[in-house]
Protein backbone atom coordinates (compact mmCIF):
# COMPACT_ATOMS: atom_id res chain seq x y z
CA UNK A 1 120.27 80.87 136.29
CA UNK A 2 117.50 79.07 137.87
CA UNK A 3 113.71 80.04 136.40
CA UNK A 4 112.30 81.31 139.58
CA UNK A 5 115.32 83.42 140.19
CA UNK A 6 114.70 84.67 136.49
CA UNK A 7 111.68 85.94 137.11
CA UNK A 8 112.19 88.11 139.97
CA UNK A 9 115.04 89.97 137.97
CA UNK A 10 112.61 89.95 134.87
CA UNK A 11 109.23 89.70 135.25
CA UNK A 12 108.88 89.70 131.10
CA UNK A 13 111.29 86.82 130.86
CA UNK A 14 109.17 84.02 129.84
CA UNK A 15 107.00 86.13 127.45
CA UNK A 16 110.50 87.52 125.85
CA UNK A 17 111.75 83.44 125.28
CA UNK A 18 108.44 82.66 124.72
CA UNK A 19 108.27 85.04 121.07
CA UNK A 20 112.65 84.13 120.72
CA UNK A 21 111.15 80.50 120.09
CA UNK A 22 108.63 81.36 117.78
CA UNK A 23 110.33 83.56 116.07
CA UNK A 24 113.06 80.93 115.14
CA UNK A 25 110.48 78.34 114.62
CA UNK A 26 109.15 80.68 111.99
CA UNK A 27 112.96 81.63 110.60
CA UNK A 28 113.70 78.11 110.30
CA UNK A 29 112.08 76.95 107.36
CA UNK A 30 112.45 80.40 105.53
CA UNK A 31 116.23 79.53 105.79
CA UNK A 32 115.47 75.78 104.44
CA UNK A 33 113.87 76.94 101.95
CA UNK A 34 116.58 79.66 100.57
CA UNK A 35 119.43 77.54 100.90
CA UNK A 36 121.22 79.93 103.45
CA UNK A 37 124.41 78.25 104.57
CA UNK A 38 126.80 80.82 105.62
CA UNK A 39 129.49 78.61 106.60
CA UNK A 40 130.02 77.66 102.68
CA UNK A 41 131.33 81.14 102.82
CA UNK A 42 134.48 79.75 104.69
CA UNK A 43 135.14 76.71 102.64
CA UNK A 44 138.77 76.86 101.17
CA UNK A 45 137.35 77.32 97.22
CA UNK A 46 134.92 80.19 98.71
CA UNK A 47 137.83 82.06 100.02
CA UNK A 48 140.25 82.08 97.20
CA UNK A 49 137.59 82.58 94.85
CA UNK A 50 136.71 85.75 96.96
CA UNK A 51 140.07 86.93 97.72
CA UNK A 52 140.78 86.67 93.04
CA UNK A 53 137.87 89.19 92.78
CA UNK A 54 138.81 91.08 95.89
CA UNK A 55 142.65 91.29 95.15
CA UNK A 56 141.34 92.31 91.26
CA UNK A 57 139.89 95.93 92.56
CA UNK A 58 143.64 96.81 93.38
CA UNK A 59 144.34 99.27 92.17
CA UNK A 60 141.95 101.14 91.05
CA UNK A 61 141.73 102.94 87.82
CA UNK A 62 143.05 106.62 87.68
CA UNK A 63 143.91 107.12 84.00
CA UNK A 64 142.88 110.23 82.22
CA UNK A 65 140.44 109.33 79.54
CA UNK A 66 139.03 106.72 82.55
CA UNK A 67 138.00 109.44 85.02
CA UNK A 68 136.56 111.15 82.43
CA UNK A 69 134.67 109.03 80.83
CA UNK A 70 133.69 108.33 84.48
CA UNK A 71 132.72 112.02 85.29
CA UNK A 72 130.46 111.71 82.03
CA UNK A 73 128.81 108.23 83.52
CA UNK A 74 128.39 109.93 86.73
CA UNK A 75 126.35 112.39 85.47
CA UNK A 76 124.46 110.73 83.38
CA UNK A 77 123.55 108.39 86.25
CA UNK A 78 122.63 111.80 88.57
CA UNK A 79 120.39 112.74 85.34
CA UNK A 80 118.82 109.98 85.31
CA UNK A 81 117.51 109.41 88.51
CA UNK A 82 116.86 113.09 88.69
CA UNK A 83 114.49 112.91 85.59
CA UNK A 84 113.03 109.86 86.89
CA UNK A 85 112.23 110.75 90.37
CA UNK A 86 110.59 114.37 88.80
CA UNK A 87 108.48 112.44 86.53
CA UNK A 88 107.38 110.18 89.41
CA UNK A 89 106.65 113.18 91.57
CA UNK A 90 104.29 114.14 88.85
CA UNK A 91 102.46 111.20 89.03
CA UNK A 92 102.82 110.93 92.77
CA UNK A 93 101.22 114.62 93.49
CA UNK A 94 98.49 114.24 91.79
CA UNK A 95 97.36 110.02 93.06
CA UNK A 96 98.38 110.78 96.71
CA UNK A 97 95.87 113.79 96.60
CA UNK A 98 93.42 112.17 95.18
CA UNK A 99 93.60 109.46 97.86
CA UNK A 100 93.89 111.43 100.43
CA UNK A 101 90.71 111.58 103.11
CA UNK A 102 91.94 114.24 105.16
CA UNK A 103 90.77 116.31 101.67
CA UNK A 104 87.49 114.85 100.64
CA UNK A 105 84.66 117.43 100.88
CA UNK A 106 82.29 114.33 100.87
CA UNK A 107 84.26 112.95 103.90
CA UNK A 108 83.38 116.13 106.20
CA UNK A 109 80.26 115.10 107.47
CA UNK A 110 81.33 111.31 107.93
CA UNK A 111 81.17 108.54 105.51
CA UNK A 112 82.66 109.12 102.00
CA UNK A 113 80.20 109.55 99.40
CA UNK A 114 80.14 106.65 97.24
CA UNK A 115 81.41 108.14 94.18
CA UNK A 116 84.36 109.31 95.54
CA UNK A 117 85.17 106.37 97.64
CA UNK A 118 84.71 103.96 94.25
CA UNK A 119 87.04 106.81 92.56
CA UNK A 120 89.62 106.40 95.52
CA UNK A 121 90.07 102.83 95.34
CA UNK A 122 90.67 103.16 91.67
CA UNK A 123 93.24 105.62 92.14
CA UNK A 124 94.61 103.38 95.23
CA UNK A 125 94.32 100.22 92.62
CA UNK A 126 96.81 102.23 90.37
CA UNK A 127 99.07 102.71 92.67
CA UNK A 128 99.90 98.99 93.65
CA UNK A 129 99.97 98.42 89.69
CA UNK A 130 102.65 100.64 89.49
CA UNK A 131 104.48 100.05 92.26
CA UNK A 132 104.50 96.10 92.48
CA UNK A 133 106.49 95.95 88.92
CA UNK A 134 109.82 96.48 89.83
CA UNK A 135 112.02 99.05 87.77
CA UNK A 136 113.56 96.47 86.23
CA UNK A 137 111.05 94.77 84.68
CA UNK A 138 109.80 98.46 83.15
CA UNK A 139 112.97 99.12 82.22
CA UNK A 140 113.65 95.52 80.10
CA UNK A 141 109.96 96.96 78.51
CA UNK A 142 111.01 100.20 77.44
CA UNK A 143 114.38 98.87 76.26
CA UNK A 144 112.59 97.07 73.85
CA UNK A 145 110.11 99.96 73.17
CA UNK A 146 112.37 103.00 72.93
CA UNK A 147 115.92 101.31 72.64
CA UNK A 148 118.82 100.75 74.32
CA UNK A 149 120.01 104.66 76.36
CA UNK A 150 119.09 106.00 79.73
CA UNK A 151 115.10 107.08 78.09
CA UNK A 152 114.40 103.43 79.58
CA UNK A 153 115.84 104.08 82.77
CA UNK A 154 114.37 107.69 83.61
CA UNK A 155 110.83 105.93 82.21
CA UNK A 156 111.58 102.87 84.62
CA UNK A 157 112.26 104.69 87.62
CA UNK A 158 109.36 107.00 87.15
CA UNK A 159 106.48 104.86 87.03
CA UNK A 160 107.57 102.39 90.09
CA UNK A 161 108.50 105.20 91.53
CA UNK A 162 105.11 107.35 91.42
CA UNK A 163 103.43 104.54 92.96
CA UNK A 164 106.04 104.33 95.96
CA UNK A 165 105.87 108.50 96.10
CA UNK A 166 102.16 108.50 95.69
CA UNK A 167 101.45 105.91 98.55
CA UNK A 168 103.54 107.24 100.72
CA UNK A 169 103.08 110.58 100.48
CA UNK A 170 99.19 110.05 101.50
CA UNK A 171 100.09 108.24 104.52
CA UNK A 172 102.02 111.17 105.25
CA UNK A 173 99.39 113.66 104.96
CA UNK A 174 96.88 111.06 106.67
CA UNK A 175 98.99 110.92 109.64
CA UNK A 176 99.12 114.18 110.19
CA UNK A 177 96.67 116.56 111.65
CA UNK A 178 94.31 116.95 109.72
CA UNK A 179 91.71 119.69 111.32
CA UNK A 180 93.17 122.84 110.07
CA UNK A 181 92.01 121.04 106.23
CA UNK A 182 88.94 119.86 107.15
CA UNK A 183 88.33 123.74 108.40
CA UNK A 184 89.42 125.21 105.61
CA UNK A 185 87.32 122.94 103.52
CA UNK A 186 84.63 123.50 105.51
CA UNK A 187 84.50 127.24 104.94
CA UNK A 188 84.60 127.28 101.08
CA UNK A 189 88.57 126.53 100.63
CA UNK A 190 89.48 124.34 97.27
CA UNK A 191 91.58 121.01 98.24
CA UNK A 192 94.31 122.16 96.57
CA UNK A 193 93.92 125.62 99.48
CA UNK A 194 93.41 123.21 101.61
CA UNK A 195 96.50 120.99 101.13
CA UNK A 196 98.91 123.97 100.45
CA UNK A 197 97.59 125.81 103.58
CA UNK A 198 96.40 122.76 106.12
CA UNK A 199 98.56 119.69 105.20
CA UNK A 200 101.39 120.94 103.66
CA UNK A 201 103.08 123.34 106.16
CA UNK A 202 103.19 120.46 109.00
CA UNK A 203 104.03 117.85 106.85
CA UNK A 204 107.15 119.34 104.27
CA UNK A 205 109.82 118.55 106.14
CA UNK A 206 108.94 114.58 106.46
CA UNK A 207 107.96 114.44 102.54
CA UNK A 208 111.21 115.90 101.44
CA UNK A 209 112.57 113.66 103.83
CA UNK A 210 111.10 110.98 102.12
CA UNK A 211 111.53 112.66 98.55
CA UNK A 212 115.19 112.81 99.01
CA UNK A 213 115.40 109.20 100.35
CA UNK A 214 113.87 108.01 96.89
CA UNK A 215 116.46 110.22 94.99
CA UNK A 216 119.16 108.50 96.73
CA UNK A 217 117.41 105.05 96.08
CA UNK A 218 116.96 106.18 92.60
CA UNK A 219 120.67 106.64 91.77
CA UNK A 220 121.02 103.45 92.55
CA UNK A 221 118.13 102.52 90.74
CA UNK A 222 119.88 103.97 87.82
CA UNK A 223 123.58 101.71 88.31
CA UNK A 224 121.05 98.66 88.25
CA UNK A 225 119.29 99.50 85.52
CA UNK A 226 122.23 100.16 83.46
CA UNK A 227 122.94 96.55 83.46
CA UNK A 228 120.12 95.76 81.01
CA UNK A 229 121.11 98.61 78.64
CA UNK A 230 119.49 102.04 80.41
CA UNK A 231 122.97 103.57 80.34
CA UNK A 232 124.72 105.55 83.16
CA UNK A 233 127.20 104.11 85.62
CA UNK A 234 125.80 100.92 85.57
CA UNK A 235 126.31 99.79 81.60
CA UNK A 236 130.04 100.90 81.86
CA UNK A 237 130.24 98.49 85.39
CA UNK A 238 128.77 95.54 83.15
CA UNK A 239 131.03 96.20 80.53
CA UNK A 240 134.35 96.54 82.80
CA UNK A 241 133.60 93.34 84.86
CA UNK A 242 132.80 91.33 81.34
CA UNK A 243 136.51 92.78 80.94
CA UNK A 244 137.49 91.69 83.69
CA UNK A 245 139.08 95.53 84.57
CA UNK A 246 138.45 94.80 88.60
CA UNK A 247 140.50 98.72 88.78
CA UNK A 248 137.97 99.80 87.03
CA UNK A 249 134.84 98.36 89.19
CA UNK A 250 136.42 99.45 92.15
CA UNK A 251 136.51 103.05 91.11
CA UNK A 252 132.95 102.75 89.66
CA UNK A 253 132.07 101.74 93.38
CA UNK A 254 134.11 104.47 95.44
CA UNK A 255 132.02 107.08 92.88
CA UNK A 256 129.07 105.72 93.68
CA UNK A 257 130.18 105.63 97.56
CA UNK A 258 130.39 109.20 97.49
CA UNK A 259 127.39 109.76 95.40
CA UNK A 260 125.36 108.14 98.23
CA UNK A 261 126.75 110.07 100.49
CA UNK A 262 126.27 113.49 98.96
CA UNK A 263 122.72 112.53 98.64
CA UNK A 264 122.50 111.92 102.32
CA UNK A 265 124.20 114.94 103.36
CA UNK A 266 121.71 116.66 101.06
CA UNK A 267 118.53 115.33 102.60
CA UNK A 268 119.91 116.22 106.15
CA UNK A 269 120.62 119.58 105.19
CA UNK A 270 116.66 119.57 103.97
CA UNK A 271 115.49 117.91 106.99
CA UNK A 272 117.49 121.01 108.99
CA UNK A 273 116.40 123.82 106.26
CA UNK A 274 112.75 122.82 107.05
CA UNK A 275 112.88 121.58 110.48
C-alpha cells in the first residue's frame, strides 16, 4: 500500500510504526541477552525429549492410598496459603493505613506535617523490604530456622505477602474518593471511623477482589514452596518427579487445575456478593 494512500485511511499510521520500531529495537537485545530461541523448541532431540515427559503423565494416578494421600496434600496446601495470606492481611491492614493520605489528620489542611510524613516513608520503606524478597528466599530462611513442614511456607507467604497486600491496598483507598474521610475527620471522627465509614464502603468490593486474587496466587505460592521442604502439594510433586511417577505429576497438576479454578469462581462470586 503506497504511504500517502496510508495515511488517508489512517491518519495515526506513521506514529503507530513509528513506536512498532522502537519497541522491537528495545525487545531486541532483551532477547540477546536471555538466550530466547524458540525454534530450538522444534529441533528433533527437543521434541522427543518433550513428547518422554509428556507421554509419562499417561495415565494418571487413581489408586486408593494415592488420592488420599492427595486429598491430605491438598489440604494442607489450601491451609497453607490460607494461614499465610491471614497473617499477611495482618500486616497489610495495619501498613496500608498507616500510609494512607486520604487519612492523615495532618494532611487536612494541606501539606503533611513532618512527623507523619517521615513516619510514612518508614512505613512505605517496610513495605518494599518485605515485598522485594521473594517467598522463596523467606521460605529457604525459615526452613533453616523452624525446620523442614509447611510453618516455613505459611511464614514465607505472609511476610512477601503483607508488603504486596499493604501496598496495594493503599493505592486502593488513595484512588478512591476520598472526601467523605476527610469530612469525617474533619468533624472529630478517629481514622479508623473514618476508614470503616468513608473508604471502606466504596472500596470493598475491589480489595476483596484483590484479596482473593492473592489467595489464589498464594496456593500456588504454597506448590512452589513445597519444593524446598515447606510441605503441601508441592514436596509430594518433587518427590514423584525424582521418582519419575509422571501419573502421579499429572494428577498433582489436574488438582491443582481445579484448585485454581475454585478460587476464581470464589472471588467472582465476591466481586457479585459486593458489587
Amino acid at each position: 500500500m503506497p504511504l500517502s494512500a496510508a495515511r488517508r485511511r489512517d491518519p495515526a499510521w506513521p506514529g503507530r510504526v513509528g513506536l512498532a520500531l522502537a519497541a522491537a529495537l528495545l525487545l531486541w537485545p532483551l532477547l540477546v541477552a536471555t538466550e530466547f530461541k524458540p525454534w530450538q523448541l522444534l529441533e528433533p532431540d527437543a521434541l522427543r525429549v518433550t513428547g518422554r515427559f509428556v507421554g509419562s503423565f499417561f495415565p494418571p494416578a487413581f489408586s486408593g492410598d494415592f488420592l488420599w494421600m492427595l486429598a491430605r496434600e491438598t489440604w494442607r496446601t489450601v491451609a497453607i496459603a490460607t494461614a499465610g495470606v491471614t497473617l499477611a492481611l495482618l500486616i497489610a491492614v495495619p501498613l496500608a493505613l498507616a500510609t494512607t493520605r486520604a487519612l492523615s489528620v495532618s494532611a487536612l489542611g494541606g501539606a503533611m506535617a513532618p512527623l507523619p510524613h517521615t513516619l510514612r516513608q518508614v512505613v512505605r520503606g517496610l513495605l518494599i523490604v518485605l515485598r522485594s524478597m521473594p517467598e522463596l528466599v523467606w521460605a529457604l530462611v525459615f526452613v533453616r530456622v523452624v525446620g523442614l513442614g509447611p510453618a516455613s511456607g505459611v511464614l514465607a507467604i505472609a511476610l512477601t505477602y503483607g508488603g504486596m497486600l499493604g501496598k496495594v491496598y493503599a493505592e486502593i483507598l488513595e484512588s478512591g474518593d476520598t472526601q467523605v474521610s476527610q469530612t469525617l475527620l474533619r468533624n472529630g471522627a478517629t481514622r479508623l471511623q473514618a476508614f470503616a465509614y468513608g473508604l471502606l464502603p466504596q472500596n470493598a468490593a475491589e480489595l476483596t477482589s484483590y484479596t482473593v486474587y492473592r489467595w489464589e496466587c498464594a496456593i500456588r505460592s504454597s506448590v512452589v514452596l513445597g519444593f524446598v521442604g515447606a510441605g503441601g502439594l508441592g514436596q509430594q510433586m518433587d518427590s514423584s518427579m525424582k521418582m519419575f511417577a509422571g501419573g502421579e505429576v499429572a494428577t498433582m497438576l489436574l488438582v491443582f487445575v481445579l484448585l485454581v479454578a475454585a478460587a476464581d469462581r470464589a472471588s467472582a462470586a465476591l466481586r457479585r456478593a459486593l458489587g
